[in-house]
Protein backbone atom coordinates (compact mmCIF):
# COMPACT_ATOMS: atom_id res chain seq x y z
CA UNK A 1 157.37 146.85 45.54
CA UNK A 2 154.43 149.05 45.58
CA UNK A 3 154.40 152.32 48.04
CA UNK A 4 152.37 150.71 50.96
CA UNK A 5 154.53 147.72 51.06
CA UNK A 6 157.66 150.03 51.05
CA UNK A 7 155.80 152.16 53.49
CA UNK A 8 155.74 149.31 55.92
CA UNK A 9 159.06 147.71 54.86
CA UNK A 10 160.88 148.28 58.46
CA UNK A 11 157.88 146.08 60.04
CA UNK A 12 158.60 141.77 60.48
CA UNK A 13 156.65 139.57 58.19
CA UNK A 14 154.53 138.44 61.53
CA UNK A 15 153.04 141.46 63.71
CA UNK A 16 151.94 141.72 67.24
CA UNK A 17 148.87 143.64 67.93
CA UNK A 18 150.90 146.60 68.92
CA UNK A 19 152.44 146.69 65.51
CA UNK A 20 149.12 147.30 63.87
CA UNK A 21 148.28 149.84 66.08
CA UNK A 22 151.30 151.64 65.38
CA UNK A 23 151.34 150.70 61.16
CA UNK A 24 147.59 151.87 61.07
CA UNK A 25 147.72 154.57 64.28
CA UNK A 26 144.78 152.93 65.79
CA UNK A 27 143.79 152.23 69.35
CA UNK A 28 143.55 148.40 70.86
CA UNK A 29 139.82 148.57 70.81
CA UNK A 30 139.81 148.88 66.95
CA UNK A 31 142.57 146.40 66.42
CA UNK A 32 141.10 143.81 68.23
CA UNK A 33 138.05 144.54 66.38
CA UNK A 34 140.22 143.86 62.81
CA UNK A 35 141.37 140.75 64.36
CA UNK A 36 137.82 139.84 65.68
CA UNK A 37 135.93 140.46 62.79
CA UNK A 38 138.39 138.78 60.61
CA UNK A 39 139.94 141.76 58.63
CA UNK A 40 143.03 140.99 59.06
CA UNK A 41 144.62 137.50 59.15
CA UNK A 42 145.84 136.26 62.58
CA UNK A 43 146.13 133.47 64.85
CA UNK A 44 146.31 133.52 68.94
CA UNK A 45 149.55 131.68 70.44
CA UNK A 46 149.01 131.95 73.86
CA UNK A 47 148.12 135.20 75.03
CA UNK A 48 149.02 137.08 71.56
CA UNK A 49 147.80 137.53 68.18
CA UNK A 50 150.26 137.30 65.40
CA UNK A 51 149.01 139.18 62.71
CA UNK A 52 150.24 138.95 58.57
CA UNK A 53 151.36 141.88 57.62
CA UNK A 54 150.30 141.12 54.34
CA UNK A 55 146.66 141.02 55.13
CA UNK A 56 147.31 144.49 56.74
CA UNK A 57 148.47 145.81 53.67
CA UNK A 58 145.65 143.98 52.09
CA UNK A 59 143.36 145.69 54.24
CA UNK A 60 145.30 149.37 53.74
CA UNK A 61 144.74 148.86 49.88
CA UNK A 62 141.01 147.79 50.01
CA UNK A 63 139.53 149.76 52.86
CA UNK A 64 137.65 148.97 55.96
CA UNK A 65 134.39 148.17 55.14
């Protein structure tokens, strides 16, 4: 287990949007913008994303671009 994977090892396997703000202290405006634009892997059920956290430590490895 690398650091950022034990750094995030008290979050589920499948976030909500409010994890990722809180995993990458960001406001909603930016994380929807992740999900929008496809930086991070989700899928809408009903009215919420559910969001991989391991694209998010994907994404915490490799940047925002």
């Amino acid at each position: 287990m690398n650091d950022n994977q034990e750094m995030f090892a008290n979050y589920p396997d499948v976030l909500t949007l409010e994890n990722l703000m809180e995993m990458l202290q960001i406001g909603k405006v930016f994380a929807y913008k992740l999900v929008k634009d496809k930086k991070v892997k989700a899928i809408k059920i009903g009215r919420e994303y559910k969001i991989t956290k391991e694209s998010v430590i994907k994404l915490f490895n490799e940047g925002v671009n």
